[in-house]
N, C-alpha and C. Protein backbone atom coordinates (compact mmCIF):
# COMPACT_ATOMS: atom_id res chain seq x y z
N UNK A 1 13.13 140.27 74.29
CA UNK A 1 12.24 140.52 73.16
C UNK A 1 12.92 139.99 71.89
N UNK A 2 12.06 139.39 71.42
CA UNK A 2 12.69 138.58 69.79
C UNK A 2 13.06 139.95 68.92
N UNK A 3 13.94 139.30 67.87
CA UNK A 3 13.98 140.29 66.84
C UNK A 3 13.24 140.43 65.92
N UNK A 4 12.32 139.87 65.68
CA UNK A 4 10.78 139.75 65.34
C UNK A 4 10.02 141.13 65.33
N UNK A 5 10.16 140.44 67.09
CA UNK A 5 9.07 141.85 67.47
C UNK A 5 10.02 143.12 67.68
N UNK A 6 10.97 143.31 67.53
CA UNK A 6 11.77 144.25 67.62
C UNK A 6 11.42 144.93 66.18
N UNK A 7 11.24 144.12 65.62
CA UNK A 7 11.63 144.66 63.37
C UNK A 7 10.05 145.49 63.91
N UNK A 8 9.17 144.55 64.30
CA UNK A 8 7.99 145.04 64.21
C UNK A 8 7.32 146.49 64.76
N UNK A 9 8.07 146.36 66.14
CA UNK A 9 7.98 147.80 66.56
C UNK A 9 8.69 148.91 66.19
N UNK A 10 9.88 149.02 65.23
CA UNK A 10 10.91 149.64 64.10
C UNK A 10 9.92 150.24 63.55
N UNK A 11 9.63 149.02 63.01
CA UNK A 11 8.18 149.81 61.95
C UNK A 11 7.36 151.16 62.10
N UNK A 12 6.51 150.67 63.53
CA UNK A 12 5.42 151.69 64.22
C UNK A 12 6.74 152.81 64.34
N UNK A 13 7.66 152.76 64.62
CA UNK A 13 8.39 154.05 64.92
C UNK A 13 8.46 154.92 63.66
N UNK A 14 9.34 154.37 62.52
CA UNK A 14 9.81 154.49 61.49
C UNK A 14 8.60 155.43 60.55
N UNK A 15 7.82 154.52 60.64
CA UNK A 15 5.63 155.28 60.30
C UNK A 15 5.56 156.77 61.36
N UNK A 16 6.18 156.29 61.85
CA UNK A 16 5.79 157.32 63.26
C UNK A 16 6.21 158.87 62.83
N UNK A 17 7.47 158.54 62.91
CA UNK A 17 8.16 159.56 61.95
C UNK A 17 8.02 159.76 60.80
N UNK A 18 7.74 159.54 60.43
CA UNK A 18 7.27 160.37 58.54
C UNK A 18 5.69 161.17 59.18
N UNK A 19 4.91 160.80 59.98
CA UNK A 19 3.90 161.22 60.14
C UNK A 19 4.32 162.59 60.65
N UNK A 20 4.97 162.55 61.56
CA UNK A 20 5.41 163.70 62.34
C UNK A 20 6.17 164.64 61.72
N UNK A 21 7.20 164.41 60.31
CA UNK A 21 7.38 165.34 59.48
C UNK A 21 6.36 165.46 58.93
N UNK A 22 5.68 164.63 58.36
CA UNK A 22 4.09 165.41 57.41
C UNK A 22 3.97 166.62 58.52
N UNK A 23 3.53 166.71 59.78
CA UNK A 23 2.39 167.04 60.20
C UNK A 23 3.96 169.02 60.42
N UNK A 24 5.32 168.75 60.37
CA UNK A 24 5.57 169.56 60.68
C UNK A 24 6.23 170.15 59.20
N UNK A 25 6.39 169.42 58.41
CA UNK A 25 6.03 170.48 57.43
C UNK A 25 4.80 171.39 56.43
N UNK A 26 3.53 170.54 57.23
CA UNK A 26 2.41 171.42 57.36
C UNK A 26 2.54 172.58 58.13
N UNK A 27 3.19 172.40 59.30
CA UNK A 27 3.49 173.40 60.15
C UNK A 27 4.24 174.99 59.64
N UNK A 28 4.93 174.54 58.58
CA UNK A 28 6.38 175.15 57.85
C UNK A 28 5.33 175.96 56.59
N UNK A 29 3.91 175.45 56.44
CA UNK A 29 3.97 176.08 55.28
C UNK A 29 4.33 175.73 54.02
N UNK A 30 4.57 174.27 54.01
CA UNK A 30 4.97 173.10 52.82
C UNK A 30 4.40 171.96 52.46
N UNK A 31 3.30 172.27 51.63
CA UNK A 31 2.19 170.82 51.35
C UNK A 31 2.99 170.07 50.28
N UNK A 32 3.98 170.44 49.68
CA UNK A 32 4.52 169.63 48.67
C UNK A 32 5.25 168.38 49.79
N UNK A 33 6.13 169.33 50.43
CA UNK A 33 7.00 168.52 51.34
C UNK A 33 5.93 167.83 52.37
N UNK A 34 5.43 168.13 53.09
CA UNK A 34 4.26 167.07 53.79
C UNK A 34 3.45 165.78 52.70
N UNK A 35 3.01 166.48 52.09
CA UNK A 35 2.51 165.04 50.98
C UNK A 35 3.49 163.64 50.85
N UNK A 36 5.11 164.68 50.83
CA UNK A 36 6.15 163.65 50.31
C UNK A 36 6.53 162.51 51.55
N UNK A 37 6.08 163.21 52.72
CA UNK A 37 6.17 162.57 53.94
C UNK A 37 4.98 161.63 54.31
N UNK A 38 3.60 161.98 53.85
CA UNK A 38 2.55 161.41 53.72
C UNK A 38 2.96 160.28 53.10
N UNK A 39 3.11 160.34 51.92
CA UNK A 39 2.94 159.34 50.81
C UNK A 39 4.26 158.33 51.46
N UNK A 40 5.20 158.72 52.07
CA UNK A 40 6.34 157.48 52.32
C UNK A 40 5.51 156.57 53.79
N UNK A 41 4.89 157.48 54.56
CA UNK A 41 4.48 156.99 55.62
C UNK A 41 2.77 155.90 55.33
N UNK A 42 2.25 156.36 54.36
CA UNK A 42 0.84 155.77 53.53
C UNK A 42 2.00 154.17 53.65
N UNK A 43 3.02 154.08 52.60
CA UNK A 43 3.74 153.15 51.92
C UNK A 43 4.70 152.33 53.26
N UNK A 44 4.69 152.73 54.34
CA UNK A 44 5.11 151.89 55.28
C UNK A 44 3.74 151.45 55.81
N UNK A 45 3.50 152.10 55.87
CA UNK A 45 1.72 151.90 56.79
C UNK A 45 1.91 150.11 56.45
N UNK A 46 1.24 150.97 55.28
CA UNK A 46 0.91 149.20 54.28
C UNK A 46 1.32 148.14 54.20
N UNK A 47 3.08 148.56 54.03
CA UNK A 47 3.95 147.21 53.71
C UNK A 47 3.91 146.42 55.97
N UNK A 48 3.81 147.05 56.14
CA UNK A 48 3.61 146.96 57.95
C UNK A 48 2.05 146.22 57.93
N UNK A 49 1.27 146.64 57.21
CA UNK A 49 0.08 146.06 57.63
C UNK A 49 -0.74 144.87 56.93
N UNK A 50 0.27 144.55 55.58
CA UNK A 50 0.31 143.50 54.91
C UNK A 50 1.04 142.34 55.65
N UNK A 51 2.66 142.97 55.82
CA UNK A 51 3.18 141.53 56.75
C UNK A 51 2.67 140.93 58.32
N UNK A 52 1.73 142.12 58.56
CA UNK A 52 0.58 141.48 60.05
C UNK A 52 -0.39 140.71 59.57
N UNK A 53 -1.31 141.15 58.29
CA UNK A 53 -2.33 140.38 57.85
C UNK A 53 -2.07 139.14 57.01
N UNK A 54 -1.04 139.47 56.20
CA UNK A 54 -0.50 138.06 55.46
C UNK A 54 0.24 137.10 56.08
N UNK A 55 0.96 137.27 57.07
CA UNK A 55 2.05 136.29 57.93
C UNK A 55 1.58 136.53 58.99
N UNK A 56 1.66 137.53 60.32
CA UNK A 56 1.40 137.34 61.59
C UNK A 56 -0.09 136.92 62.06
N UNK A 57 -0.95 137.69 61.71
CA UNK A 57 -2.34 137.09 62.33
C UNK A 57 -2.77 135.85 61.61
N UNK A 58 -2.74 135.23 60.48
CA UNK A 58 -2.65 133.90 59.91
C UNK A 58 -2.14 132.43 60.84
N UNK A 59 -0.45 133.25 61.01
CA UNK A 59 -0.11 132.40 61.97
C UNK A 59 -0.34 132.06 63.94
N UNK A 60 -0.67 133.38 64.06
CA UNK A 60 -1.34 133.16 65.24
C UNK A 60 -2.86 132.96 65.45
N UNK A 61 -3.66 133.09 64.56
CA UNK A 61 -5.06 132.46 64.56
C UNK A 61 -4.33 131.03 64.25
N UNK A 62 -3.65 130.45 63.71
CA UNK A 62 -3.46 128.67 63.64
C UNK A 62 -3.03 128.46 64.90
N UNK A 63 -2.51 129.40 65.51
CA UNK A 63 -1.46 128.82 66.55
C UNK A 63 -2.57 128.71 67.77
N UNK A 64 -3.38 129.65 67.85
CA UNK A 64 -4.18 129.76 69.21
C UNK A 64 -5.77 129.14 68.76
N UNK A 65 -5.81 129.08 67.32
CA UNK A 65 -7.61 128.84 67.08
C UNK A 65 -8.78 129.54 67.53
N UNK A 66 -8.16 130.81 67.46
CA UNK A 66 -8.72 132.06 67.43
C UNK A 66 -8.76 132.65 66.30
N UNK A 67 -9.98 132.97 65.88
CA UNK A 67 -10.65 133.68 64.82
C UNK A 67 -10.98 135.08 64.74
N UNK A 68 -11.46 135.48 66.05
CA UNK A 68 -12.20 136.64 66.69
C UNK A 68 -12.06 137.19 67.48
N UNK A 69 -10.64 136.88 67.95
CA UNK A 69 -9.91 137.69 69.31
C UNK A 69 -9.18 139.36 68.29
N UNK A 70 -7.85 139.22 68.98
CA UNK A 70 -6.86 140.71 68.72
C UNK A 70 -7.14 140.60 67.63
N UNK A 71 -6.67 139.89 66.61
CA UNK A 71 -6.70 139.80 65.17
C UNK A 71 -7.71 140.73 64.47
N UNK A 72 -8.77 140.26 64.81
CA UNK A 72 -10.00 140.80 64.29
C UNK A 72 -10.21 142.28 64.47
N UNK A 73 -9.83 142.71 65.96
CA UNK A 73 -9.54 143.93 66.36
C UNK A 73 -8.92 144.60 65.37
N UNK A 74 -7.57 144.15 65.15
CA UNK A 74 -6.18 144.82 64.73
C UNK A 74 -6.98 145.08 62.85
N UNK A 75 -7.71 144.07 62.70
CA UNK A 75 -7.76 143.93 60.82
C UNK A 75 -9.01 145.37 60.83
N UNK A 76 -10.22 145.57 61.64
CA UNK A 76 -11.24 146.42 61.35
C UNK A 76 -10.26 148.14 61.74
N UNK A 77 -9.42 147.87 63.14
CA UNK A 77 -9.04 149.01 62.75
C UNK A 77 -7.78 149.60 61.72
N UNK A 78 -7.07 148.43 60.71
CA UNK A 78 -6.41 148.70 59.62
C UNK A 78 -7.16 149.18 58.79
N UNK A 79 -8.41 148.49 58.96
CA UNK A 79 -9.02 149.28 57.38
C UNK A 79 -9.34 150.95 58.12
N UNK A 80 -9.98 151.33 59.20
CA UNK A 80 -10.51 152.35 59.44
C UNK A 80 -9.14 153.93 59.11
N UNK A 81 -7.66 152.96 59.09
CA UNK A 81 -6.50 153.70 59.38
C UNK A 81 -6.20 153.72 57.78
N UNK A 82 -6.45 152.44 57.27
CA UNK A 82 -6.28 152.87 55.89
C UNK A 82 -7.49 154.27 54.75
N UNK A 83 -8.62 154.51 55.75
CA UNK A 83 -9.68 155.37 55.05
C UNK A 83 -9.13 156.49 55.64
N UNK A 84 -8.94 156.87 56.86
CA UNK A 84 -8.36 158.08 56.88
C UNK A 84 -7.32 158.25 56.25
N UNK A 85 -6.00 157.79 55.76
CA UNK A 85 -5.10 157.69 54.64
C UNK A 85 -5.55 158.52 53.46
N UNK A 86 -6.83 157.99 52.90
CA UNK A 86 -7.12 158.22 51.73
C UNK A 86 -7.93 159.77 51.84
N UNK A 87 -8.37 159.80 52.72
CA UNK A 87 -9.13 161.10 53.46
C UNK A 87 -7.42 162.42 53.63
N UNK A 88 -6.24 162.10 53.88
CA UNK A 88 -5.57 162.73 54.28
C UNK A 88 -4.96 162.97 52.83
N UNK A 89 -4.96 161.81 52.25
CA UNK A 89 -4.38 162.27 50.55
C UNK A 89 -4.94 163.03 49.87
N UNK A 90 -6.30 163.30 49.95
CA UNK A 90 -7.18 164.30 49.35
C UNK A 90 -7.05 165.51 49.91
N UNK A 91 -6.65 165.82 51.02
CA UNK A 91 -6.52 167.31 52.03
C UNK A 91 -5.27 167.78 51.01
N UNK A 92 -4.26 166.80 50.93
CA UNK A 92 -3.14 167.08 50.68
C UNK A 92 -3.31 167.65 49.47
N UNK A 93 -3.94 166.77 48.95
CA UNK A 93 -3.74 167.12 47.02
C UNK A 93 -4.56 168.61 46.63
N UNK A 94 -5.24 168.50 47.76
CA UNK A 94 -6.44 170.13 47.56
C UNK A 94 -5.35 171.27 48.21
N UNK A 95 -4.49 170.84 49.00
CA UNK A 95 -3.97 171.94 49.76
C UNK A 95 -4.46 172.60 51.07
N UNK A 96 -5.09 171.48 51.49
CA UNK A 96 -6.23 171.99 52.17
C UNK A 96 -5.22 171.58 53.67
N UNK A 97 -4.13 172.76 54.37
CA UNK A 97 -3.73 172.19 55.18
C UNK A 97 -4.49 172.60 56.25
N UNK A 98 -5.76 172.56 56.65
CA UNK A 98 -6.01 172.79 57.97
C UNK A 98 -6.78 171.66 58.29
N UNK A 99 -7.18 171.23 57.20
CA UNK A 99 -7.92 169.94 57.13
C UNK A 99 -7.23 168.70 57.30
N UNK A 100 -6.04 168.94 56.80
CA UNK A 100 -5.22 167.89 56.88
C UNK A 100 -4.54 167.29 58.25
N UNK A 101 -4.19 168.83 58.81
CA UNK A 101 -3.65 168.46 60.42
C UNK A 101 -4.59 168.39 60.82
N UNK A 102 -5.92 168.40 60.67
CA UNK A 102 -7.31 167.88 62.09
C UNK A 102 -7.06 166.42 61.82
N UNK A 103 -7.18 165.10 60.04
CA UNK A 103 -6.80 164.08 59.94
C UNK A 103 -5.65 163.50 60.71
N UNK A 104 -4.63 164.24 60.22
CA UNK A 104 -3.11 163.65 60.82
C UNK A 104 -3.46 163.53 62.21
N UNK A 105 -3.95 164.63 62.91
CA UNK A 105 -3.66 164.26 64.75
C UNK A 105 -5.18 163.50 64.73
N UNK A 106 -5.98 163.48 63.95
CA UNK A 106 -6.84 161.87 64.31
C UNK A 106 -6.16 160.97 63.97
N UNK A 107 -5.47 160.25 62.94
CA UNK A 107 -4.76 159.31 62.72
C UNK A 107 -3.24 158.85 63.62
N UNK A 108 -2.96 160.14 64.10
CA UNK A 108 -2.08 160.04 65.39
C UNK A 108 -2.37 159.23 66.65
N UNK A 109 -3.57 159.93 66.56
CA UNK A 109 -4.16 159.36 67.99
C UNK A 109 -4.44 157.72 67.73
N UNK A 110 -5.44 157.59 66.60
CA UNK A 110 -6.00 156.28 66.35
C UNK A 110 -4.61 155.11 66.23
N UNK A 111 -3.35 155.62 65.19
CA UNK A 111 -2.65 154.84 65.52
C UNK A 111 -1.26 154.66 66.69
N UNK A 112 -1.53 155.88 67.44
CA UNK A 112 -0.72 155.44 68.65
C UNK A 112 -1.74 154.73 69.38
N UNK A 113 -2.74 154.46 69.96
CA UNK A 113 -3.71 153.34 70.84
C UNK A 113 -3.42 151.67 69.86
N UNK A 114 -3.55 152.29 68.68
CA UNK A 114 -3.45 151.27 67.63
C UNK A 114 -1.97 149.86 68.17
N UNK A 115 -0.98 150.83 68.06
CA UNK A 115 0.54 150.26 68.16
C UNK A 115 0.47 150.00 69.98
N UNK A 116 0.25 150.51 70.55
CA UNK A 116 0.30 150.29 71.64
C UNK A 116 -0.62 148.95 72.38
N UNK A 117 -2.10 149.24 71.73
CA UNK A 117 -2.70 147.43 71.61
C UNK A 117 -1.25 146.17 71.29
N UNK A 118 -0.82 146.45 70.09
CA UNK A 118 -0.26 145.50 69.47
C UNK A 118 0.99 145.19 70.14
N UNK A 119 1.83 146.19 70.82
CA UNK A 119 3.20 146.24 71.35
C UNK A 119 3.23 145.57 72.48
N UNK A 120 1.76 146.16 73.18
CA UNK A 120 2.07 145.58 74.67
C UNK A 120 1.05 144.17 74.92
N UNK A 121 0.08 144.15 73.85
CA UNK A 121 -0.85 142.67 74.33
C UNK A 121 -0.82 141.70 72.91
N UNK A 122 -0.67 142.17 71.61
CA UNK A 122 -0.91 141.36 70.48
C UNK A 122 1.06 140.82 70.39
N UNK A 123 1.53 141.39 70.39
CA UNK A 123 2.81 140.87 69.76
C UNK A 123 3.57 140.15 70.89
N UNK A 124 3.36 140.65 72.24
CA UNK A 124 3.66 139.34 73.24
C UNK A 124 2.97 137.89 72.70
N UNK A 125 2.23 138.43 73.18
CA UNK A 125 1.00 136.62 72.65
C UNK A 125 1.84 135.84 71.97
N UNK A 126 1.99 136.53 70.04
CA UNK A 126 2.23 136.00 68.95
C UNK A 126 3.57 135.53 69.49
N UNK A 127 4.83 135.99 70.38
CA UNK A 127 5.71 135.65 70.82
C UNK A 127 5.99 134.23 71.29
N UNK A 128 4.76 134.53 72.67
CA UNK A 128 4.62 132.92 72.94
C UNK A 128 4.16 132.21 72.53
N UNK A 129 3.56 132.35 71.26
CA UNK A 129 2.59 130.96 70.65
C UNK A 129 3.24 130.72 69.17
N UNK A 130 3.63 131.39 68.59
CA UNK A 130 4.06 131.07 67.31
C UNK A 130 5.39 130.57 67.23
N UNK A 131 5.46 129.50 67.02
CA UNK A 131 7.20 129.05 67.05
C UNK A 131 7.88 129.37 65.99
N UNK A 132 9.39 129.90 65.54
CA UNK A 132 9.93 130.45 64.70
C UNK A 132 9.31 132.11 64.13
N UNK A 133 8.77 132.73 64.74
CA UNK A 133 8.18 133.88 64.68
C UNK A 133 8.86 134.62 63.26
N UNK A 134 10.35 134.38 63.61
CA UNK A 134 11.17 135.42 62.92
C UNK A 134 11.23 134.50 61.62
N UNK A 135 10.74 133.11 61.21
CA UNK A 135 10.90 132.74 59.62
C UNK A 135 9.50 133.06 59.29
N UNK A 136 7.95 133.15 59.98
CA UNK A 136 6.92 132.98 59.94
C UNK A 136 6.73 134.87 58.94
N UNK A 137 7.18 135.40 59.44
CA UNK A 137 7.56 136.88 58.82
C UNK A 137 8.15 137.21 58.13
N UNK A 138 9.07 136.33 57.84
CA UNK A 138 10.00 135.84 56.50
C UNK A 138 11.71 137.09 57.26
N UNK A 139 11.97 137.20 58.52
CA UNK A 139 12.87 138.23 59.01
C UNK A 139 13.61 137.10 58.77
N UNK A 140 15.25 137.23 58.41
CA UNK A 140 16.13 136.51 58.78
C UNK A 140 16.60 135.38 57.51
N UNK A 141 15.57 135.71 56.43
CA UNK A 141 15.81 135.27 55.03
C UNK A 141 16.27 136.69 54.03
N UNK A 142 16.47 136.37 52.77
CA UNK A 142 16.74 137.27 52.34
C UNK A 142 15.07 138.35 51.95
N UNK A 143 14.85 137.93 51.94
CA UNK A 143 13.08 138.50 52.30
C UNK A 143 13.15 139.29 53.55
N UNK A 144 12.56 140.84 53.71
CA UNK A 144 12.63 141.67 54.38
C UNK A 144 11.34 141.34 55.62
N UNK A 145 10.25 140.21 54.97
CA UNK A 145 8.60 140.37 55.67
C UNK A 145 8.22 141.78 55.27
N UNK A 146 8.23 142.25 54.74
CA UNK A 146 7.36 143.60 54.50
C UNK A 146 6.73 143.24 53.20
N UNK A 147 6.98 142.31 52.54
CA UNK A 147 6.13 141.91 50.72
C UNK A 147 5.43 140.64 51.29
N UNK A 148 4.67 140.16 49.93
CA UNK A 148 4.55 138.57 49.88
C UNK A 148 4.79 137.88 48.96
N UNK A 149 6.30 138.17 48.93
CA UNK A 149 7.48 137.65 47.92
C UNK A 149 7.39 136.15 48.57
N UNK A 150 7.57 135.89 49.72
CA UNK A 150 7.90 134.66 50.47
C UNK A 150 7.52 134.14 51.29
């Protein structure tokens, strides 16, 4: 496995975990501290789902001349993951934690099927078809691929 797709699946983990403290310091009785876990995990979400839409699916729609395959998949359910986001920031900000853990374990669910599409059938693909994967993401410059500094 490239280090590419290694950074990439870091990510889904890294998201993974902040979700899972949100959801257990809801558990605890702490919406300040869950929000704070929210809001870091909102902010990976993103920077994760910018360097797929700005660099990876770009370059693998050139690479394969596919328009309307995974890609398309992966972009309708970013936005659907980014509305529950905004749906979970409002639970938060109301205090509303019961509302919030019914969101979180929908957004659990939606993005573990989510990462698991991408781990086991989208990011192979992009493997074999995109040559230099790891400059195409900007990994391996002083550029992290998580902006679009580069």
């Amino acid at each position: 496995m490239s280090v590419a797709i290694k950074e990439l699946i870091r990510q889904h983990h890294s998201a993974d975990n902040c979700l899972a403290q949100c959801h257990a310091a809801l558990n605890r009785a702490e919406p300040a501290v869950a929000a704070q876990h929210f809001s870091q995990f909102d902010s990976e979400l993103r920077a994760h789902i910018r360097l797929e839409e700005e660099r990876l699916f770009p370059a693998f729609e050139q690479a394969t001349g596919n328009l309307s395959g995974p890609t398309m998949v992966m972009r309708t359910e970013h936005v659907d993951m980014l509305a529950l986001c905004g749906e979970i920031h409002a639970q938060l900000a109301q205090v509303s934690a019961g509302n919030a853990q019914a969101l979180l374990a929908r957004l659990g669910t939606v993005l573990e099927q989510h990462s698991l599409k991408e781990e086991t059938v989208l990011y192979p693909m992009c493997a074999a078809r995109i040559n230099d994967l790891s400059g195409v993401l900007g990994m391996g410059s002083g550029c992290c691929g998580a902006c679009s500094c580069g």
